[in-house]
Protein backbone atom coordinates (compact mmCIF):
# COMPACT_ATOMS: atom_id res chain seq x y z
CA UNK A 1 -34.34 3.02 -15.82
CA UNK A 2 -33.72 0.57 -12.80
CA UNK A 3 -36.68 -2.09 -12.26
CA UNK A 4 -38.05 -1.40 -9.12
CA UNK A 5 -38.19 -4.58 -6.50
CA UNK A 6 -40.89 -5.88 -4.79
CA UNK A 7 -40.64 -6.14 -1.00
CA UNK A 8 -40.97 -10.19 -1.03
CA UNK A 9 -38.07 -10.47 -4.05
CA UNK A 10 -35.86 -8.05 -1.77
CA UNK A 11 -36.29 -10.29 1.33
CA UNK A 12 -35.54 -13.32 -0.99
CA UNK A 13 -32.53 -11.67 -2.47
CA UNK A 14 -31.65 -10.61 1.12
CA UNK A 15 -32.03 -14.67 2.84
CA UNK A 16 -30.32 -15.81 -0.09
CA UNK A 17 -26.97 -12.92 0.61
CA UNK A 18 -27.14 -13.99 4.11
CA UNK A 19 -27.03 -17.50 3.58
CA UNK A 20 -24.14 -17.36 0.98
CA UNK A 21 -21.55 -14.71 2.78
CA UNK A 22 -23.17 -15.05 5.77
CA UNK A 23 -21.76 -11.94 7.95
CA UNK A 24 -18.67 -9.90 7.52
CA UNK A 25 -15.87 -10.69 9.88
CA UNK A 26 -15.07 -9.13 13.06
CA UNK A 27 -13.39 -5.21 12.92
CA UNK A 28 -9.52 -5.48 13.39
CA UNK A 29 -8.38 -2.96 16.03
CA UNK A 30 -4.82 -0.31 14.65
CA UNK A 31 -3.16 -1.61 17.32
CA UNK A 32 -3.26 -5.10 16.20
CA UNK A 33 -2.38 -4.43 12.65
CA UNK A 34 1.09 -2.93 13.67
CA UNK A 35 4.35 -3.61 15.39
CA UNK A 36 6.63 -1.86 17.68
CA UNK A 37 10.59 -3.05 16.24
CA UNK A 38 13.66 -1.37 17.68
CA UNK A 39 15.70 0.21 15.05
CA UNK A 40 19.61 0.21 14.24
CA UNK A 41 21.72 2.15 16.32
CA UNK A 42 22.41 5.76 14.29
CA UNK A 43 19.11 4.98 12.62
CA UNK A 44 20.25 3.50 9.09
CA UNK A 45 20.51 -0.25 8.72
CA UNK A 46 23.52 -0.83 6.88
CA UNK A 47 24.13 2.43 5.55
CA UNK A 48 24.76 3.62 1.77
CA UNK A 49 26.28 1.28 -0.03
CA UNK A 50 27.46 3.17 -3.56
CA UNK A 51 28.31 -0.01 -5.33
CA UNK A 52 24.87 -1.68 -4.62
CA UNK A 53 22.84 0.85 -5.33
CA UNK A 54 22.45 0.59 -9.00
CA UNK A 55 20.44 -2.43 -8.29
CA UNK A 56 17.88 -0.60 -6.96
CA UNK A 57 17.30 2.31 -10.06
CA UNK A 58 14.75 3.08 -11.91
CA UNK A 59 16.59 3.72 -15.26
CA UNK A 60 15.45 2.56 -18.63
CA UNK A 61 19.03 3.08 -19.65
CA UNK A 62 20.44 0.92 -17.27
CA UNK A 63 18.07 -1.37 -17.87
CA UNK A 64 18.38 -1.56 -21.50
CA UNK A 65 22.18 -1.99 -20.68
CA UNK A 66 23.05 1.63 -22.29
């Protein structure tokens, strides 16, 4: 069972929250949390590159160096 709280403790417990965290900080609107960047012409960076792309696996093989 939960202990119930008197009204005073609450509004101590309450003071003493404010005066720690004090309030929580302003709302951040979507449009300032993202950015508009042209892409690459064709839409792909630098393309695929075949002989690079093993760095990029997921393979327990390859990373065991089977």
């Amino acid at each position: 069972m939960q202990k119930q709280e008197r009204p005073a403790d609450a509004a101590a417990a309450e003071a003493a929250r404010q005066a720690r965290y004090g309030s929580l900080p302003a709302h951040v609107r979507f449009e300032d949390m993202t950015e508009e960047v042209d892409g690459a012409p064709g839409g792909a960076g630098a393309g695929y590159d075949p002989a690079g792309s093993w760095k990029y696996s997921a393979c327990l093989a390859l990373d065991m160096g089977l």
